[in-house]
Protein backbone atom coordinates (compact mmCIF):
# COMPACT_ATOMS: atom_id res chain seq x y z
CA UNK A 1 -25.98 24.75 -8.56
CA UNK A 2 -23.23 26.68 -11.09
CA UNK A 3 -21.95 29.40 -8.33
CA UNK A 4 -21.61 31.17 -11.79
CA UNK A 5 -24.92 31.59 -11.78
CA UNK A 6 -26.21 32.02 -8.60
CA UNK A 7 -28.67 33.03 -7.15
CA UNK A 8 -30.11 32.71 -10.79
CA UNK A 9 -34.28 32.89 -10.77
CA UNK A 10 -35.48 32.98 -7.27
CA UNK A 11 -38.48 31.76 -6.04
CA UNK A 12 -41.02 33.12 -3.07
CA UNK A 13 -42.73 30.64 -1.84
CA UNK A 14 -45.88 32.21 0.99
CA UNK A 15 -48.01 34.32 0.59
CA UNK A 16 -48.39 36.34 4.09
CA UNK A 17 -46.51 39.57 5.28
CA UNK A 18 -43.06 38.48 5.68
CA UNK A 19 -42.88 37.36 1.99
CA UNK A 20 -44.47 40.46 0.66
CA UNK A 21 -41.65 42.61 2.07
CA UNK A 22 -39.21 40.17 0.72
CA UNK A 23 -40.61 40.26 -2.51
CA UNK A 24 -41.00 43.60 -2.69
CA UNK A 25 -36.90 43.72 -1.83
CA UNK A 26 -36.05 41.49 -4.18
CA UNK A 27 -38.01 43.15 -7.53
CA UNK A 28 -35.76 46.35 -6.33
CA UNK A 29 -32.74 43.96 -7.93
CA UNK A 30 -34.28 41.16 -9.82
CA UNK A 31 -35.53 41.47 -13.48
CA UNK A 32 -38.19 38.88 -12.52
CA UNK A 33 -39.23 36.54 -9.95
CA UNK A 34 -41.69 33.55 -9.23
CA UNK A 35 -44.18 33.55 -6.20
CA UNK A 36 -45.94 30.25 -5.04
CA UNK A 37 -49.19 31.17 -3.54
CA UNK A 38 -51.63 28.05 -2.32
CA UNK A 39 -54.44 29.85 -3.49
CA UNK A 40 -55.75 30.45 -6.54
CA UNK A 41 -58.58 33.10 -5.84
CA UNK A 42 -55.81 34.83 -3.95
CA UNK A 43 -53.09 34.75 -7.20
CA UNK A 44 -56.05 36.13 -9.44
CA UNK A 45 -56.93 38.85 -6.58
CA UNK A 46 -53.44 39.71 -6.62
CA UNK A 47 -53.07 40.12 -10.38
CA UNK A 48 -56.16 42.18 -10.57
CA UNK A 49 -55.54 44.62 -7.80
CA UNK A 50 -51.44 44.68 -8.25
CA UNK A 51 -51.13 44.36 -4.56
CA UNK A 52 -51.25 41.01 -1.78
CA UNK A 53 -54.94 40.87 -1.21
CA UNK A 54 -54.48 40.15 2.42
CA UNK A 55 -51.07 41.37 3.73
CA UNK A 56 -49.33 45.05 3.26
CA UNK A 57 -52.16 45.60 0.95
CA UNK A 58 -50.78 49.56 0.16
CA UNK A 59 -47.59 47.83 -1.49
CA UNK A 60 -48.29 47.67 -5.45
CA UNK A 61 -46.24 45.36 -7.26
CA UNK A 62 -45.09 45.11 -11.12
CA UNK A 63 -47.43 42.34 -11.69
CA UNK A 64 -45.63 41.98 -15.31
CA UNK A 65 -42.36 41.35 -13.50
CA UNK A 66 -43.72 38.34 -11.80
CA UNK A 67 -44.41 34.47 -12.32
CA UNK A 68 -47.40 33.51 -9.94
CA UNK A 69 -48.22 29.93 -9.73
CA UNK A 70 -50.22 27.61 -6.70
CA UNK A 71 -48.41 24.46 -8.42
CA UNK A 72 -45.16 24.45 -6.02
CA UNK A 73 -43.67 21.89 -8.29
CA UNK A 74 -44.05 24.07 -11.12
CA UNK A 75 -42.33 26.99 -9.56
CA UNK A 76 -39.34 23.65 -8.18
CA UNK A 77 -39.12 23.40 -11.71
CA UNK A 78 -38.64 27.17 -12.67
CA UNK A 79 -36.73 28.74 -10.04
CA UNK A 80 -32.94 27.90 -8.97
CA UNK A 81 -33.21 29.68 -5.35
CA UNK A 82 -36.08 28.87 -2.90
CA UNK A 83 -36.24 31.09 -0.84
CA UNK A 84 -38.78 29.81 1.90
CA UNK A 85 -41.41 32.34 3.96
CA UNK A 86 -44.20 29.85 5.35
CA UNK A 87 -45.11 29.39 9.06
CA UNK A 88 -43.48 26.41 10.46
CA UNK A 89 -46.86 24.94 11.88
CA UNK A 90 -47.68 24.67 7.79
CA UNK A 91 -44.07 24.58 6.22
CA UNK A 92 -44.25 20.67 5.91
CA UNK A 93 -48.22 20.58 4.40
CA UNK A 94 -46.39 23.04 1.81
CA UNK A 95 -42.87 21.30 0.75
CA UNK A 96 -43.59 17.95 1.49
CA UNK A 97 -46.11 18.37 -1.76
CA UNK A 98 -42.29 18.37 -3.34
CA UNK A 99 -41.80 15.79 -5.70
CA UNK A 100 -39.43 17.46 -7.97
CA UNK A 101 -36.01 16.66 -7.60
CA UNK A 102 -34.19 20.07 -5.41
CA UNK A 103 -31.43 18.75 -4.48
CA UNK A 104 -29.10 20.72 -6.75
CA UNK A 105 -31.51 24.26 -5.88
CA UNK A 106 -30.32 26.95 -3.60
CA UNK A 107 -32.66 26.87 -0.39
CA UNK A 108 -32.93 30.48 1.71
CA UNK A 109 -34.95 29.95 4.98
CA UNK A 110 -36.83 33.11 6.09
CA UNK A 111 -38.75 30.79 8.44
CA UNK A 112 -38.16 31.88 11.69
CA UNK A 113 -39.63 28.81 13.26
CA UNK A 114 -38.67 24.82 13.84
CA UNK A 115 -40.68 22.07 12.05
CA UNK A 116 -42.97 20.65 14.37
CA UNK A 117 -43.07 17.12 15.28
CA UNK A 118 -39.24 16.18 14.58
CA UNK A 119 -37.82 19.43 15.83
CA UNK A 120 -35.30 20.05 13.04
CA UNK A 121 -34.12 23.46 12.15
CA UNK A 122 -35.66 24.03 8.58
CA UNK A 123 -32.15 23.88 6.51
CA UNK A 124 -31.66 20.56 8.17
CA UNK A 125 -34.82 19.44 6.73
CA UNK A 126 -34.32 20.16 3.81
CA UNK A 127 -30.78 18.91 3.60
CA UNK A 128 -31.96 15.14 5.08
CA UNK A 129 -35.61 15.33 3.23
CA UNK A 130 -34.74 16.93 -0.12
CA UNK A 131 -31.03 16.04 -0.41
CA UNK A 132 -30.11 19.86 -0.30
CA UNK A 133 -25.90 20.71 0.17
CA UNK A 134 -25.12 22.21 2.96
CA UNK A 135 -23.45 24.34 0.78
CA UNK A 136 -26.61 25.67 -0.86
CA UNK A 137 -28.69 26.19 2.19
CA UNK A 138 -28.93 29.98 3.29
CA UNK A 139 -30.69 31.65 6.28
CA UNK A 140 -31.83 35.27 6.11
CA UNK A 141 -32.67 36.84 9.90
CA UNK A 142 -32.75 40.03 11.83
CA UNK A 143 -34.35 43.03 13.06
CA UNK A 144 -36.92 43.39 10.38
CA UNK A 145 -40.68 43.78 10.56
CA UNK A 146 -42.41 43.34 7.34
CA UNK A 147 -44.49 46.16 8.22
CA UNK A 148 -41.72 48.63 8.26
CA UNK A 149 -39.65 47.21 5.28
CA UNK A 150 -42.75 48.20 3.61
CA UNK A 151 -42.70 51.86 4.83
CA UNK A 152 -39.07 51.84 3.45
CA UNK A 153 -37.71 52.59 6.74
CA UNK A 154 -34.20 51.43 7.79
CA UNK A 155 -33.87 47.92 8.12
CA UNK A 156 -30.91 45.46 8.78
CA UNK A 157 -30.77 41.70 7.71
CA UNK A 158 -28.64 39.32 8.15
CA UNK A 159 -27.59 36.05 5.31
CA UNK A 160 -26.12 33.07 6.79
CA UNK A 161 -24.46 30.34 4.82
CA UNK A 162 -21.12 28.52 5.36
CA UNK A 163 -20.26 29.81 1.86
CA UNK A 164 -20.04 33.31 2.57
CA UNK A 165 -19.83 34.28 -1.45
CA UNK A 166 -23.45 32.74 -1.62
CA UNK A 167 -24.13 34.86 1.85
CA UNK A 168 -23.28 37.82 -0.19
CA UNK A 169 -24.29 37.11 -3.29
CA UNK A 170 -28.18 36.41 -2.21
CA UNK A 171 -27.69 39.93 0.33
CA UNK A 172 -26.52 41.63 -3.09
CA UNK A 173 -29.98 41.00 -4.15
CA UNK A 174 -31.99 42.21 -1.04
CA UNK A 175 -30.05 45.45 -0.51
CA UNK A 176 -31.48 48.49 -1.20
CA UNK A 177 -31.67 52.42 -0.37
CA UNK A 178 -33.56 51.58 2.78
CA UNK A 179 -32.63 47.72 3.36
CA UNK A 180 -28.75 46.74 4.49
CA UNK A 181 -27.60 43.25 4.81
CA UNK A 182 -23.91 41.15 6.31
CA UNK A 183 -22.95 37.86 6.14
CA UNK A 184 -22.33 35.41 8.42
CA UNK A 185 -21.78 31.59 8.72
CA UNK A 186 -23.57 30.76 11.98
CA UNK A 187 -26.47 29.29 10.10
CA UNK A 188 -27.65 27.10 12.79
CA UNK A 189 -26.79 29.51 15.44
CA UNK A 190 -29.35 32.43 13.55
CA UNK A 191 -31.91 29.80 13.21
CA UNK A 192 -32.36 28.41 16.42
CA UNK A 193 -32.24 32.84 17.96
CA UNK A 194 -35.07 33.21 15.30
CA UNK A 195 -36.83 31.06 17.01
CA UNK A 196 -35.82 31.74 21.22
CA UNK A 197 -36.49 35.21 20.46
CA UNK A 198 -40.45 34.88 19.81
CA UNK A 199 -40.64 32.86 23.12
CA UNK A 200 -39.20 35.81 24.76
CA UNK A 201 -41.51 38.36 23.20
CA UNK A 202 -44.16 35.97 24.63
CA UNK A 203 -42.75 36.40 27.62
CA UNK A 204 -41.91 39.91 26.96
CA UNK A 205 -45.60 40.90 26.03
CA UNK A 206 -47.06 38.62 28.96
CA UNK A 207 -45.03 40.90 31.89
CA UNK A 208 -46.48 43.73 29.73
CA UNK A 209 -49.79 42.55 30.14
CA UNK A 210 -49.31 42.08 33.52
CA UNK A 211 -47.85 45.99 34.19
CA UNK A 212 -45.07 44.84 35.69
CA UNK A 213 -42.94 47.40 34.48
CA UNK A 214 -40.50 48.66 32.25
CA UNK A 215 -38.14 48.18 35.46
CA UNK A 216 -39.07 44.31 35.21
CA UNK A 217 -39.21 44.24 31.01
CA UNK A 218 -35.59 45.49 31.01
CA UNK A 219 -34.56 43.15 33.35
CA UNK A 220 -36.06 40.25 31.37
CA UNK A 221 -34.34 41.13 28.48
CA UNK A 222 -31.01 41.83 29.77
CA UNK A 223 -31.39 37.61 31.02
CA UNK A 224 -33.19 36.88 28.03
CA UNK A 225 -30.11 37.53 26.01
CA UNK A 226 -27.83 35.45 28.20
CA UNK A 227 -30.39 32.32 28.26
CA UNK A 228 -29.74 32.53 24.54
CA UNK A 229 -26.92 32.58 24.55
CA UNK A 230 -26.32 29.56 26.66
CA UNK A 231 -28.71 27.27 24.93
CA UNK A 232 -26.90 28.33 21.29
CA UNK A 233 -23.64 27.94 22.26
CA UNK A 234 -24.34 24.04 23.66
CA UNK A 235 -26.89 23.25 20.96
CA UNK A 236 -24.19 24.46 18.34
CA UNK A 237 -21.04 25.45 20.14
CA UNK A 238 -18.89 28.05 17.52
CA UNK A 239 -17.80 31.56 18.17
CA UNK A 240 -20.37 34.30 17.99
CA UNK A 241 -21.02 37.92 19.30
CA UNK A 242 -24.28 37.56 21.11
CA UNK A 243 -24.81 41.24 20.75
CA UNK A 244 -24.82 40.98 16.86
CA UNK A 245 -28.12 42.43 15.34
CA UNK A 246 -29.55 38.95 14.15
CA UNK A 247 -29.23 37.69 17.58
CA UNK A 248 -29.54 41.06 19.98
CA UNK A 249 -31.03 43.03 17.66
CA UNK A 250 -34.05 41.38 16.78
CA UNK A 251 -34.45 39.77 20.46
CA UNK A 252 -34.96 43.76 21.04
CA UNK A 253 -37.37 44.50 18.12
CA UNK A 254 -39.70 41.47 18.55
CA UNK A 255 -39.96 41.90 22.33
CA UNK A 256 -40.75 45.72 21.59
CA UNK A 257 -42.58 46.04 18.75
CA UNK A 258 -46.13 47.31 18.20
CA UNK A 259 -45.79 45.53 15.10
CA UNK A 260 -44.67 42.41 17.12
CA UNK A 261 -47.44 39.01 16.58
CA UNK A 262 -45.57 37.04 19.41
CA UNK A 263 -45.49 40.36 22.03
CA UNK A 264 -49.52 41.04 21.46
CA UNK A 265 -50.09 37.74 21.88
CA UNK A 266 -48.09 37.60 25.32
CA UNK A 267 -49.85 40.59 25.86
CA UNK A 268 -53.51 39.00 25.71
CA UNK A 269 -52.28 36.38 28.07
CA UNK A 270 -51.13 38.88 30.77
CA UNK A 271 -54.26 40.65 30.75
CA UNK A 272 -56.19 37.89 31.23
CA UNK A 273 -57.16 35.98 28.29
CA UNK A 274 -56.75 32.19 27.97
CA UNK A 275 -54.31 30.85 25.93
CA UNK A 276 -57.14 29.87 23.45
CA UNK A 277 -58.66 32.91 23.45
CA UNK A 278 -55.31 34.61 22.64
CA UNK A 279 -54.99 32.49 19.72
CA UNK A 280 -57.86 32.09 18.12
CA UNK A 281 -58.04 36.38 18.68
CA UNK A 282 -54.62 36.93 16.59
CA UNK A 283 -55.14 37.48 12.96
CA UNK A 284 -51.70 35.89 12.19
CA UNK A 285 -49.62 33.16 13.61
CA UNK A 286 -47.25 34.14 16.88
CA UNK A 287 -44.31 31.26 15.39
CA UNK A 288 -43.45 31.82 19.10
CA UNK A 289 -46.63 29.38 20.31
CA UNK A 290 -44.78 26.73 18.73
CA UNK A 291 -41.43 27.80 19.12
CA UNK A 292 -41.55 27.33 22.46
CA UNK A 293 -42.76 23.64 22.75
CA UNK A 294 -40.02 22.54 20.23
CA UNK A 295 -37.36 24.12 22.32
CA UNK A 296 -38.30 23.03 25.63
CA UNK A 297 -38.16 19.25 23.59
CA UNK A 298 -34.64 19.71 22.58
CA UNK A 299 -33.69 21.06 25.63
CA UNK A 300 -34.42 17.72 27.53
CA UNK A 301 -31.37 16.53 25.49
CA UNK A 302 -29.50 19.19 26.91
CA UNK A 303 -30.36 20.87 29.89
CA UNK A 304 -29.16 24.05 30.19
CA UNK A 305 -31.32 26.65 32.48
CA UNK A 306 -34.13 28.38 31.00
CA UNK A 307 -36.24 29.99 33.55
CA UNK A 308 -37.52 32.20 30.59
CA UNK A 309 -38.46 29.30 28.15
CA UNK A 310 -39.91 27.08 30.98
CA UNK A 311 -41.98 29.59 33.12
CA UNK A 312 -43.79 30.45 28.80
CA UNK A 313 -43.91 26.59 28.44
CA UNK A 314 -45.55 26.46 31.71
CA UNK A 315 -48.28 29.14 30.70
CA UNK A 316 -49.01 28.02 27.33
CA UNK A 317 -48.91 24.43 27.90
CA UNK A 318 -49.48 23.43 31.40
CA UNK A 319 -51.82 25.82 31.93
CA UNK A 320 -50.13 27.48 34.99
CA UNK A 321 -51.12 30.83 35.61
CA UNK A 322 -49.04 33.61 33.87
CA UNK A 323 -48.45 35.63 36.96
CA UNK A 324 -47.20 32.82 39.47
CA UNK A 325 -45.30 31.73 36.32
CA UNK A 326 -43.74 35.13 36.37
CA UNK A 327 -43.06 35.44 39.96
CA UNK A 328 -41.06 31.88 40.13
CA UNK A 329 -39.07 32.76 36.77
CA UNK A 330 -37.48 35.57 38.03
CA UNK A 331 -36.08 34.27 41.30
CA UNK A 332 -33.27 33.19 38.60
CA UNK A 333 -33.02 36.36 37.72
CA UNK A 334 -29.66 38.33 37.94
């Protein structure tokens, strides 16, 4: 892509919460913008009731202003910035329908997830899939709930990209009264804390469930931050400030949160529901579910101690019970 023209038309492509608020921050700056939506019934609810049928349905949108379509190689086609919102248990059912040719688009990965099966982070997917540069992949992160983006309260994002004039280019058109956004160039690094940080909500809403305390909660936080630390810095060694709001700051929020998926799940699980019964209860997906079996995957590769991840891997998939898994996690704890 022309960096002349960048970010040029940009894309949305989901339909749930996440891209709502995103959209709705981007029509603040953009004259126009596309929106892939899988559904059609949900495209023509949308139209008619100029809000998402399903997701922060008191948001009304300039309908004129935007370019729905369910053909995702139509919108390929259109748009010359993807910017990605999909859960990563569906993101390859949705872009592996691509058969347009991307590899000159700007990609922007609000997917704060790992594809499943291979494990990649989703720029490097689309970099060895779709032929994306480097160059043109972006990450946006931080502590940002949809639900409160939506009530315009303040909210802080973060743009990676290892071209920071693309970082701040793409932030120039998410900024608003309520909305601030930095750069950065730790794309990996973001991506892989977007991820660690819903297992230790989990974990977070499971010790919750459990009334352990807020004694124990800060206690799992304070090492929660320092086991991310140590896995980012050997999966992608670079310097970073761990404290940064896209790695601290939305550790804190999603482990917090009322509005938190991956902490009311955790929270089911602590008081006693089955890990079944915990997901088929939540409306939405907890990304963390999934999060946490890709990590503890890579992490065979290298090693480094996660009491946190393990004792969550050991609940959701091993089926060990969430307060002996508790007890044995924090004997590493500091």
């Amino acid at each position: 892509m022309d960096q002349s023209i960048f970010p040029g038309k940009i894309a949305v492509m989901g339909g749930g919460s996440w891209a709502t608020a995103l959209a709705k921050l981007l029509m603040q700056n953009c004259e126009t913008i596309w929106w892939y939506m899988r559904r059609d019934d949900r495209i023509e609810d949308f139209k008619r009731l100029r809000h998402n049928p399903a997701y922060l349905t008191d948001q009304d949108f300039e309908i004129e202003r935007i370019y729905f379509s369910s053909d995702i190689n139509e919108v390929c086609r259109q748009a010359d910035t993807l910017l990605l919102v999909m859960p990563s248990p569906y993101f390859k059912d949705h872009v592996d329908k691509i058969t347009e040719d991307i590899s000159s688009k700007a990609i922007v990965s609000a997917v704060k997830g790992i594809v499943p099966d291979s494990n990649e982070l989703i720029t490097d997917y689309m970099v060895n899939r779709f032929g994306v540069s480097r160059e043109n992949t972006l990450v946006i992160s931080g502590p940002c709930h949809a639900e409160e983006v939506a009530l315009d309260r303040p909210s802080y994002l973060t743009i990676g990209c290892s071209n920071l004039e693309r970082a701040q280019a793409f932030s120039d058109c998410i900024t608003g009264k309520h909305t601030h956004a930095t750069t950065s160039t730790d794309v990996n690094g973001i991506e892989y804390a977007a991820v660690l940080k819903n297992v230790y909500a989990i974990a977070a809403g499971i010790i919750h469930g459990l009334k352990t305390g807020d004694n124990f909660g800060a206690i799992l936080i304070s090492n929660a931050i320092r086991e991310m630390e140590r896995f980012v810095d050997a999966v992608c060694p670079r310097p970073r400030q761990i404290c940064d709001s896209v790695y601290l700051g939305d550790l804190l929020v999603t482990a917090y949160s009322r509005f938190s998926r991956n902490h009311n799940f955790g929270s089911m699980i602590g008081r006693g529901y089955s890990v079944k019964a915990a997901r088929m209860e939540m409306e939405q997906t907890a990304e963390g579910y999934y999060g946490t079996k890709c990590i503890h995957d890579i992490n065979k590769n290298y090693e480094v101690a996660m009491p946190i991840l393990d004792a969550v891997y050991s609940i959701l998939y091993r089926g060990v019970p969430a307060h002996k898994a508790i007890k044995f996690m924090a004997q590493y704890f500091d």
